[in-house]
Protein backbone atom coordinates (compact mmCIF):
# COMPACT_ATOMS: atom_id res chain seq x y z
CA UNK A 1 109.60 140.52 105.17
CA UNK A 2 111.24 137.94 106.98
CA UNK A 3 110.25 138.87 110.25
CA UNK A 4 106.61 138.72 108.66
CA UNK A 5 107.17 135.06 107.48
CA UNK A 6 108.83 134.16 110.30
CA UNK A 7 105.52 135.62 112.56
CA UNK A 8 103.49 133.65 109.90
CA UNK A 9 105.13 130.35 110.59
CA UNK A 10 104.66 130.18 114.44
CA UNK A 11 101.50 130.82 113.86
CA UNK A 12 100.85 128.37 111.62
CA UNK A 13 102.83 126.01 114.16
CA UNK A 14 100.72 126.80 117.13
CA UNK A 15 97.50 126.28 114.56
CA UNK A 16 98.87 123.19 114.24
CA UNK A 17 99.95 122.26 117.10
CA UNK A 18 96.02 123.34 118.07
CA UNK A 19 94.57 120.91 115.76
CA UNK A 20 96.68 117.56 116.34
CA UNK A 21 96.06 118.33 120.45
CA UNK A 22 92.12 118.60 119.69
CA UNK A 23 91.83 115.43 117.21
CA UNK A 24 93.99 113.17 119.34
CA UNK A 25 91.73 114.47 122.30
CA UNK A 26 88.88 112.95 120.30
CA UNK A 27 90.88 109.68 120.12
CA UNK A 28 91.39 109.56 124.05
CA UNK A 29 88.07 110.42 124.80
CA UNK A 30 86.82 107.74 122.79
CA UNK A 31 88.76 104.86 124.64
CA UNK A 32 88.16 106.23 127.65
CA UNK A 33 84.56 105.99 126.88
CA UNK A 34 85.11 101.92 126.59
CA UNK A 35 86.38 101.43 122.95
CA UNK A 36 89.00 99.42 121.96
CA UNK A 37 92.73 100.70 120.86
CA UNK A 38 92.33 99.23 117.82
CA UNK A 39 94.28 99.70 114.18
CA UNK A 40 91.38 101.02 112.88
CA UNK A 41 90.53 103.86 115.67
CA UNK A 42 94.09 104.21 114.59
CA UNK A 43 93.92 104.86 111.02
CA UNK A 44 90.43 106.77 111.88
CA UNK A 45 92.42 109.58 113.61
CA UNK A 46 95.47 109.46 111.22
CA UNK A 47 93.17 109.91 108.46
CA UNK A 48 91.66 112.88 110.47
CA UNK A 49 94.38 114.70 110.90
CA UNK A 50 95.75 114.59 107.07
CA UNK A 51 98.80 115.21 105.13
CA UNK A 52 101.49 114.13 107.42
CA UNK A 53 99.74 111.00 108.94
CA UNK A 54 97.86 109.65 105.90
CA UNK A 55 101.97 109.17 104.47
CA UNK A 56 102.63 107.48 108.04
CA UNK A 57 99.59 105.35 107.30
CA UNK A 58 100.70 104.49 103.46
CA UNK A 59 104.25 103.71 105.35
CA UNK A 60 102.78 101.20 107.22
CA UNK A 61 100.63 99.66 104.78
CA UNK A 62 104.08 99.54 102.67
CA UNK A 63 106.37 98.32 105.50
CA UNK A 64 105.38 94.81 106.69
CA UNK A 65 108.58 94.10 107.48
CA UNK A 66 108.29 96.40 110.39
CA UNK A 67 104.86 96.88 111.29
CA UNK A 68 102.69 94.21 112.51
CA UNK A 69 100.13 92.69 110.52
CA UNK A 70 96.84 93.80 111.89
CA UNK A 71 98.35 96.74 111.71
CA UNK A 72 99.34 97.08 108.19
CA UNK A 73 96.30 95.27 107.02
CA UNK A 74 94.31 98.53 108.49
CA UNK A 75 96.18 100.91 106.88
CA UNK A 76 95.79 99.63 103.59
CA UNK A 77 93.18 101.47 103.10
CA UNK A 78 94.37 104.77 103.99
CA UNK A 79 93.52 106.78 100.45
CA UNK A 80 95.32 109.57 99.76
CA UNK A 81 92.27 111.38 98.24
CA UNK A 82 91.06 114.68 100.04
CA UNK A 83 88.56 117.13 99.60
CA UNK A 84 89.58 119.98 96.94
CA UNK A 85 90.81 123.12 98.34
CA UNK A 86 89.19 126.53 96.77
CA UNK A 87 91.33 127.78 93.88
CA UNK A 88 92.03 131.09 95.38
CA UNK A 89 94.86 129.26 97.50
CA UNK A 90 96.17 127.40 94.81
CA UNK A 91 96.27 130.48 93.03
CA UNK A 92 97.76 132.01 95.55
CA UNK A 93 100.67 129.74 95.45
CA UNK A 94 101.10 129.73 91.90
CA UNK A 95 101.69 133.56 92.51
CA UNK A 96 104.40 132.94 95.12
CA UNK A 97 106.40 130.57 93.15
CA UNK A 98 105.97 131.89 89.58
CA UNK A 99 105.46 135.44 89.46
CA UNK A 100 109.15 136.59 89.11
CA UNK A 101 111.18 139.27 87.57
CA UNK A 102 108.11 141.28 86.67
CA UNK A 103 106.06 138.73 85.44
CA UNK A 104 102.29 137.63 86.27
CA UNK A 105 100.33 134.31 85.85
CA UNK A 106 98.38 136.09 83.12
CA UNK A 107 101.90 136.37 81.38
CA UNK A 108 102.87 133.06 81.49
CA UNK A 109 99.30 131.21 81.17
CA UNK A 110 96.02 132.00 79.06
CA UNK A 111 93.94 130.09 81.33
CA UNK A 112 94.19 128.03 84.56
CA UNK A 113 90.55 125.35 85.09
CA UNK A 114 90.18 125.98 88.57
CA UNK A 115 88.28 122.97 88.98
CA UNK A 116 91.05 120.43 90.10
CA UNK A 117 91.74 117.09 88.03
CA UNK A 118 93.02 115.67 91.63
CA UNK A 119 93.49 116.15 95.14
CA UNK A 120 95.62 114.59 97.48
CA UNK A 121 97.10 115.51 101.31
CA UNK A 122 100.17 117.28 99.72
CA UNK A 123 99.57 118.88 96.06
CA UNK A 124 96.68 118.92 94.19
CA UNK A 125 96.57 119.29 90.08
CA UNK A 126 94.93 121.37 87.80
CA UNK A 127 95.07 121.60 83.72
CA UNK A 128 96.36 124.81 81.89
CA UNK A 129 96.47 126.63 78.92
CA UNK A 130 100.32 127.89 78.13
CA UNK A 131 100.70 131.34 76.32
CA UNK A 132 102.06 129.27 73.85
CA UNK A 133 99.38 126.91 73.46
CA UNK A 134 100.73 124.27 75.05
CA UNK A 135 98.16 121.90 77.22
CA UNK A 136 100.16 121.31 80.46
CA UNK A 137 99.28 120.11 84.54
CA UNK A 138 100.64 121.79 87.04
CA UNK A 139 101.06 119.76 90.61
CA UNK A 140 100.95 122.35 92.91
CA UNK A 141 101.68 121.71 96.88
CA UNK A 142 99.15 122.92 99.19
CA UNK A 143 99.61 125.69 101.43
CA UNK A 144 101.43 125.41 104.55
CA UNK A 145 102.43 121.77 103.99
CA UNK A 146 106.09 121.80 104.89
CA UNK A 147 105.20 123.71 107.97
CA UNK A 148 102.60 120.65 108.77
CA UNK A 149 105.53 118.23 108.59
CA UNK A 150 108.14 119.66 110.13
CA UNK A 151 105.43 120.15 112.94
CA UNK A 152 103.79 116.69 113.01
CA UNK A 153 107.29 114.73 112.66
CA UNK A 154 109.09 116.97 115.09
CA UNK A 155 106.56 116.31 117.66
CA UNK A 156 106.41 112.68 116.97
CA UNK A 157 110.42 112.69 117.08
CA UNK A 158 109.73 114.66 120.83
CA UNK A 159 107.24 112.09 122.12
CA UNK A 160 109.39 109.04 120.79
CA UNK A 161 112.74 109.77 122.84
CA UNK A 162 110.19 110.17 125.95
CA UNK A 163 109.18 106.90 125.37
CA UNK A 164 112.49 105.76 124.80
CA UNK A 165 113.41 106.96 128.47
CA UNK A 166 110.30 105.99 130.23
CA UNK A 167 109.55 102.45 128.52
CA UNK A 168 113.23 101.77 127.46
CA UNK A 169 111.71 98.16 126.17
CA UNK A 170 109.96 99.54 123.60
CA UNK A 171 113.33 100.50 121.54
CA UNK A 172 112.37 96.90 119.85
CA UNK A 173 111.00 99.22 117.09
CA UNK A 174 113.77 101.21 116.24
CA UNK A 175 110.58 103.76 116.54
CA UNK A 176 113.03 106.60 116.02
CA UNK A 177 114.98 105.32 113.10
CA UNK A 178 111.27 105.16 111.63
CA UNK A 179 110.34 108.38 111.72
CA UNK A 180 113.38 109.20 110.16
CA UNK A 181 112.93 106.55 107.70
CA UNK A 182 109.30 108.65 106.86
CA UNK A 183 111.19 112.38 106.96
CA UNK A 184 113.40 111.17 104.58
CA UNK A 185 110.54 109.42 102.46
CA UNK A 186 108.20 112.82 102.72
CA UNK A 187 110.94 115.08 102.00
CA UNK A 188 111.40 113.64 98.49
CA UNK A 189 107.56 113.55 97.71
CA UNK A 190 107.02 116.77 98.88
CA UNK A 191 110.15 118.11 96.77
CA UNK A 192 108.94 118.31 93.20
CA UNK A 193 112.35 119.24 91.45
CA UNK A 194 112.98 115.86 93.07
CA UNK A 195 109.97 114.52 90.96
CA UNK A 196 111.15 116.29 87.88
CA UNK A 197 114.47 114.28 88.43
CA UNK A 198 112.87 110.89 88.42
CA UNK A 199 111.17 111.95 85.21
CA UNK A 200 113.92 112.94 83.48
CA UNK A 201 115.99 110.11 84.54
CA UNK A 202 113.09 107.90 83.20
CA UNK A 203 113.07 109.63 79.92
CA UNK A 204 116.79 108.84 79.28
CA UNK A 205 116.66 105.18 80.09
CA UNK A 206 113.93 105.67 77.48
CA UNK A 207 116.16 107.17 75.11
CA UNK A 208 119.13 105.52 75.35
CA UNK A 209 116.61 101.87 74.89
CA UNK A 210 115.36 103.13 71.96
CA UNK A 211 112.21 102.80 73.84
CA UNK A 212 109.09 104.51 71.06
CA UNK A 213 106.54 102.65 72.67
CA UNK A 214 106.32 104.41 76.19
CA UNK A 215 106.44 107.97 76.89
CA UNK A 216 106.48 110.19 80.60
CA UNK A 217 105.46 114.19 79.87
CA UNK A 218 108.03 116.46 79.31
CA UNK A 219 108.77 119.04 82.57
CA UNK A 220 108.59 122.68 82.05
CA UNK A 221 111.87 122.82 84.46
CA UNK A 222 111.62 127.06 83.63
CA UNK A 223 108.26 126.69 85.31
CA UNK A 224 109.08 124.49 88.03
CA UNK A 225 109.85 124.90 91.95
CA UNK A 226 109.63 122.82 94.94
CA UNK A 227 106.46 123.38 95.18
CA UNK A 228 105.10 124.06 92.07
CA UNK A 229 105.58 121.24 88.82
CA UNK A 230 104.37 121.89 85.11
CA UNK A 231 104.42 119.44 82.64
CA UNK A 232 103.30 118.13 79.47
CA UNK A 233 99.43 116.86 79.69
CA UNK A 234 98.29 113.52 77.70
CA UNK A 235 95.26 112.73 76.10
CA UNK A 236 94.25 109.14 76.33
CA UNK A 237 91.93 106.28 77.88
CA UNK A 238 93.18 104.34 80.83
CA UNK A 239 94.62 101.03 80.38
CA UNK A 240 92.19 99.27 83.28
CA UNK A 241 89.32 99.86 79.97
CA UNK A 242 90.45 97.05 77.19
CA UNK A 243 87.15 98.26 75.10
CA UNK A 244 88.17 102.03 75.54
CA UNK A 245 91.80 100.68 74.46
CA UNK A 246 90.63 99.23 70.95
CA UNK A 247 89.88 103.03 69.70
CA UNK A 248 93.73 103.32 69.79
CA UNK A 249 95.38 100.24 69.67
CA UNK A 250 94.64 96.65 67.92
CA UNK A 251 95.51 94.31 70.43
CA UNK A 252 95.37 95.68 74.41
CA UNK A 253 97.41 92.38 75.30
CA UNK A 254 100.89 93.42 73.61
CA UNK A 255 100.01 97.29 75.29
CA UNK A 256 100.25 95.13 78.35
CA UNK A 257 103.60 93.35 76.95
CA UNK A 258 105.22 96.51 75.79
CA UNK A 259 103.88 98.40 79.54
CA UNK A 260 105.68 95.34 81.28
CA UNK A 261 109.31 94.73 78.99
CA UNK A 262 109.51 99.00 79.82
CA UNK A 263 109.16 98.92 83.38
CA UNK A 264 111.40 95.41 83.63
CA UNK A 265 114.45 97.31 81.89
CA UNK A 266 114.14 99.82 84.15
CA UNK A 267 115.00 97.89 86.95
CA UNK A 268 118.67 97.58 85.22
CA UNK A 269 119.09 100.23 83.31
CA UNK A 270 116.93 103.29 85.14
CA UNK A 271 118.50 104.85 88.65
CA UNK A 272 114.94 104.30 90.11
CA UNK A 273 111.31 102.48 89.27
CA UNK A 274 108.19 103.16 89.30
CA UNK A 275 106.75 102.17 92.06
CA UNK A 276 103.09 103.34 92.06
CA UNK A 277 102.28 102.30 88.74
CA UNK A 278 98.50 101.82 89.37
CA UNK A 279 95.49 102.18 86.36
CA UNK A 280 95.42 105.97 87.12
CA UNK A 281 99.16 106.60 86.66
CA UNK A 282 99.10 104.36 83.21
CA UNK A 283 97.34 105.75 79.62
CA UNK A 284 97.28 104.67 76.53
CA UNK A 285 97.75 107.83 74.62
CA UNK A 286 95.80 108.55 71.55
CA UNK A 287 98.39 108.13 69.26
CA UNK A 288 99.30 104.59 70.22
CA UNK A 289 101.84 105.22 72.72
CA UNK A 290 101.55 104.32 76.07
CA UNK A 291 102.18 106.85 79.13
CA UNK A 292 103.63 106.34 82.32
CA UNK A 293 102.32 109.08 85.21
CA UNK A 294 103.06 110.75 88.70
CA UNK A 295 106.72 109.90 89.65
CA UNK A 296 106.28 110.88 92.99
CA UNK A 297 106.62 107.45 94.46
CA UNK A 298 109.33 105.85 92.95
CA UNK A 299 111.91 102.70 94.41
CA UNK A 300 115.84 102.14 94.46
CA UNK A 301 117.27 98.47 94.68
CA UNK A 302 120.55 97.21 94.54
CA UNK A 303 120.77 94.87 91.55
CA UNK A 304 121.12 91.67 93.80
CA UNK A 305 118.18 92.25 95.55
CA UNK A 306 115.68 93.36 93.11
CA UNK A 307 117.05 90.35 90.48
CA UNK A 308 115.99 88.51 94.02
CA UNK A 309 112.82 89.85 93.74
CA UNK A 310 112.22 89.22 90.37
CA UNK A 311 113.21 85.60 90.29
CA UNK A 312 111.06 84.78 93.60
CA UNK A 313 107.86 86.05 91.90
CA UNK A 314 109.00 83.69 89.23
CA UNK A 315 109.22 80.86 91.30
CA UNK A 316 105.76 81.99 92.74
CA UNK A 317 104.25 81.91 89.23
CA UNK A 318 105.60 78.06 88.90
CA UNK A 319 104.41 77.36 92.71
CA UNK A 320 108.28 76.49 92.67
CA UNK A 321 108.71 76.52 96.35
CA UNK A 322 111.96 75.94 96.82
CA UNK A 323 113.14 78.21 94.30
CA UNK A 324 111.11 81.03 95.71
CA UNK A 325 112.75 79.71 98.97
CA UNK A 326 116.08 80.41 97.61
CA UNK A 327 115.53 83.56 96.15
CA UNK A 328 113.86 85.33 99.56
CA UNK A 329 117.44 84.22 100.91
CA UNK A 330 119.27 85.78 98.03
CA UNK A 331 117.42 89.22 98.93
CA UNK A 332 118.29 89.12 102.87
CA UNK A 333 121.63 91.04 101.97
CA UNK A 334 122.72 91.31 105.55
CA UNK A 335 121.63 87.90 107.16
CA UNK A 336 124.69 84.99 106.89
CA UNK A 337 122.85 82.85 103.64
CA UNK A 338 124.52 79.36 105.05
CA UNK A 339 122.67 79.53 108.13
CA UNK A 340 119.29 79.62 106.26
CA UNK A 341 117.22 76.39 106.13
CA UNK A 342 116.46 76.18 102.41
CA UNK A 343 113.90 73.03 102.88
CA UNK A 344 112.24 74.75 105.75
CA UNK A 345 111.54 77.93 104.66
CA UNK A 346 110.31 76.08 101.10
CA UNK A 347 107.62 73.94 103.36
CA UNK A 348 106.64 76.91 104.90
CA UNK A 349 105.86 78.71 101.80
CA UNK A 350 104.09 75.97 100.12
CA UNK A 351 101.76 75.49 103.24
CA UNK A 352 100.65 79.17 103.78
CA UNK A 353 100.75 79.86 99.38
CA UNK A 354 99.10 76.69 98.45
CA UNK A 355 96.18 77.88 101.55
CA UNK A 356 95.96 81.33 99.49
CA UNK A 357 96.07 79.98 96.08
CA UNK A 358 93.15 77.23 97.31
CA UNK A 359 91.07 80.75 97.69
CA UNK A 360 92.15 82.90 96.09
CA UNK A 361 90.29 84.08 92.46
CA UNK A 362 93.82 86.18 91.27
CA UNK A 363 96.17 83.05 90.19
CA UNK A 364 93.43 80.45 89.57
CA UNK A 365 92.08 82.03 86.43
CA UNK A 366 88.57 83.16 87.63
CA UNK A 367 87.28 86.28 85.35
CA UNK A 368 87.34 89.48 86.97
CA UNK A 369 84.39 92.27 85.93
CA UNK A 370 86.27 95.06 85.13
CA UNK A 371 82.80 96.90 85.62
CA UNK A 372 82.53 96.25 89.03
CA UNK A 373 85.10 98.47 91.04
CA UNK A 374 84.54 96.66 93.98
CA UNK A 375 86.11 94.09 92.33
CA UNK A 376 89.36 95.47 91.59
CA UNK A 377 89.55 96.61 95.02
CA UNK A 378 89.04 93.29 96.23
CA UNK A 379 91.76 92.01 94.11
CA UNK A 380 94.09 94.81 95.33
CA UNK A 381 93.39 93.09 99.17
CA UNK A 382 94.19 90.01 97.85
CA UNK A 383 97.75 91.05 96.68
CA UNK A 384 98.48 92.86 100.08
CA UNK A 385 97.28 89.21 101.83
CA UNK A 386 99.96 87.42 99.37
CA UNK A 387 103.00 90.73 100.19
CA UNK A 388 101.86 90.12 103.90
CA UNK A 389 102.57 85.72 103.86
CA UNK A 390 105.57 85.98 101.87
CA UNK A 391 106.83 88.81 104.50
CA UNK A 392 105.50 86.95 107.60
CA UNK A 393 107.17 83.44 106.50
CA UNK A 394 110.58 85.42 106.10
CA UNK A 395 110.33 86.84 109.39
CA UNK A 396 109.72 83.44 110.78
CA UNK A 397 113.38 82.57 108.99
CA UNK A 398 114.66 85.16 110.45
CA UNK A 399 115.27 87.37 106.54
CA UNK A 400 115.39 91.18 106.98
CA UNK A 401 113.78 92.49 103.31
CA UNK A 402 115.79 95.59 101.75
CA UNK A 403 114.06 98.80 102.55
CA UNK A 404 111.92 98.89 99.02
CA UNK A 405 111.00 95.31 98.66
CA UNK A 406 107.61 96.07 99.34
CA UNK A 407 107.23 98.72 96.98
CA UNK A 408 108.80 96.15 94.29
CA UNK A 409 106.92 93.29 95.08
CA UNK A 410 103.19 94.97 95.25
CA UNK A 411 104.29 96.20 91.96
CA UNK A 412 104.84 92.77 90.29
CA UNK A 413 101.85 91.38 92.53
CA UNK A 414 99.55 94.90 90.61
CA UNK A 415 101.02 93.93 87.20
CA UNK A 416 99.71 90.29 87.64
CA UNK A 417 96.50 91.48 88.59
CA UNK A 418 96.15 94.11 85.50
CA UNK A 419 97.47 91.63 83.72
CA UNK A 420 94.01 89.04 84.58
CA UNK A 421 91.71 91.84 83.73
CA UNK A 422 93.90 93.11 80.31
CA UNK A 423 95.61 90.05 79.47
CA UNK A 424 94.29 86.85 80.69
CA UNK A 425 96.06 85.04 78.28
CA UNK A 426 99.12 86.11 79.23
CA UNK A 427 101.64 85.17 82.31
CA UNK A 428 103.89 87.73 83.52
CA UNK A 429 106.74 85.25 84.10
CA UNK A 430 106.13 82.66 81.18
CA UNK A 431 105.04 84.31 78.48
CA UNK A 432 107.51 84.32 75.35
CA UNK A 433 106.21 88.37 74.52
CA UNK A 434 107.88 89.95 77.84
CA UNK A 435 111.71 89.65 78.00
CA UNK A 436 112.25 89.01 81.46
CA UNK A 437 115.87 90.08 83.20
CA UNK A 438 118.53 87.54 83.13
């Protein structure tokens, strides 16, 4: 048997290996037929070649503090969205995780939709039917994934240290510390006990804050593998629809309160955030409550930085230069604070913010149709243009942002935005209703 998985694997390798060859062939063959290296031939081919290089891509889009900017600019826009693959793999992996000691899927489910709710590069998610009548998801990893990884990153590991010895001056990237940086990043999305772990530890900050309002489902950990997650499904309208909202609740505005004083306590009291809190991964629930979704992405701060954070987007929200000056000094945990030029870096800011804020529609009150998708994808651009000046005015200064700033500060810089089309009343930082950290 093990020979036989063994076999399996190196063919699945050599596939592999087949398949990245032939698409970056494509790529060549294009620039040597005139066009342009560009980011977006870039992102073109990443997006090609799936799983492993559409989370490279979302890595760069997330990491401006490494990557440059036309760079992450492109990649912003690499969706994590594929085509559905046939049920009878799926299936087939349901098999190999959860038929054990005897027992078959018809044992343990009375029905399985095989028409997916969701795909993405690594799992893809279907709705069940328990035996005992439970409604549940299951997040189940697509075949052959960790063998795609291990391939595409050990390659790109390979071709990095030749670079390393041939072009020695491009070590200015640390390019192999990055690709470790990814492994490490991949290895916890692609492990789902790891996901079940972020739940859980989400459910007892819940607990122990007394917290009624906001739920996460509850993981079938009996059910669960690496590969395989189960767990509770929710009913409900998304929170992007204020109309759809008012069958459930009275006033969408304190959902939005109640969504934001949650995910602001977990900061302090929860080992990790959210950090991909987007309209699809928040529902209202039909009985009032409101549910937080899809843990897979989630952020770790020390408390200095992300108060840092916190107070910065503060200062932001006054256009209190200085203070937000102070505060992106705060956050650079490694850089000596008294060599920083507080007035400097504050004139800087207020140039490049007050250029944004002259054009920008997000933080000057301007309605937003929540009809109009395009619209709300526009809006998104506009907060990575705001992540991308605050990072590029730090790097001027010489400030080195923690490893998950970005991931924290797109967050706050989404919740403003769902906040225009939910709440337009409200401000995130001012507004007596959400009990900001201290």
């Amino acid at each position: 048997m093990k020979t036989k998985n063994l076999f399996k694997k190196s063919i699945n390798i050599i596939q592999r290996v087949g398949q990245t060859a032939t698409i970056a062939g494509r790529t060549g063959l294009r620039i040597a037929q005139g066009e342009k290296m560009s980011p977006t031939l870039l992102k073109h081919s990443f997006e090609q070649l799936g799983t492993t290089y559409i989370k490279i891509g979302q890595f760069i889009a997330s990491t401006p503090s490494i990557f440059p900017r036309e760079y992450v600019e492109a990649f912003q826009g690499c969706l994590d969205q594929t085509t559905p693959m046939p049920y009878m793999y799926i299936e087939d992996m349901l098999k190999n995780e959860l038929e054990k000691n005897g027992k078959n899927l018809t044992d343990i489910f009375t029905s399985i939709d095989p028409k997916p709710l969701a795909s993405a590069s690594i799992a893809q998610v279907h709705s069940a039917v328990l035996k005992n009548g439970d409604n549940v998801v299951l997040k189940v990893q697509k075949p052959n994934v960790d063998t795609i990884i291990d391939t595409d990153l050990g390659m790109m590991y390979g071709l990095t240290k030749i670079m390393d010895m041939l072009a020695p001056s491009l070590k200015f990237a640390s390019i192999s510390s990055i690709i470790d940086e990814i492994r490490l990043r991949m290895s916890a999305e692609t492990d789902f006990l790891q996901e079940a772990k972020n739940i859980d530890d989400f459910q007892d900050f819940l607990e122990k804050s007394a917290n009624q309002k906001v739920i996460a489902p509850n993981v079938y950990h009996e059910l669960s593998t690496r590969k395989v997650l189960v767990m509770e499904r929710f009913f409900g309208v998304s929170m992007i629809d204020d109309v759809a909202m008012r069958q459930y609740c009275k006033h969408p505005a304190e959902v939005m309160a109640d969504t934001l004083n949650t995910w602001f306590a977990s900061l302090m009291m929860c080992n990790t955030f959210h950090a991909d809190l987007h309209a699809g991964n928040l529902m209202l629930l039909t009985d009032g409550r409101i549910g937080f979704l899809d843990f897979g992405i989630v952020g770790k701060l020390e408390p200095k930085a992300w108060q840092a954070c916190v107070l910065m987007m503060d200062s932001f929200a006054k256009e209190d230069y200085r203070g937000m000056a102070r505060h992106m000094i705060d956050m650079n945990i490694t850089h000596d604070a008294r060599l920083m030029n507080v007035d400097e870096l504050a004139d800087d800011l207020r140039m490049v913010m007050k250029k944004i804020l002259a054009e920008d529609s997000l933080f000057i009150g301007k309605t937003i149709d929540k009809t109009d998708p395009t619209k709300l994808k526009d809006h998104a651009d506009e907060i990575n243009q705001m992540m991308l000046q605050i990072v590029e005015v730090g790097k001027r200064h010489g400030i080195h942002f923690p490893r998950d700033f970005a991931l924290l500060t797109k967050q706050l810089l989404y919740f403003d935005r769902f906040m225009k089309v939910l709440a337009p009343e409200m401000d995130m930082f001012q507004q007596d209703s959400i009990k900001m950290l201290g």
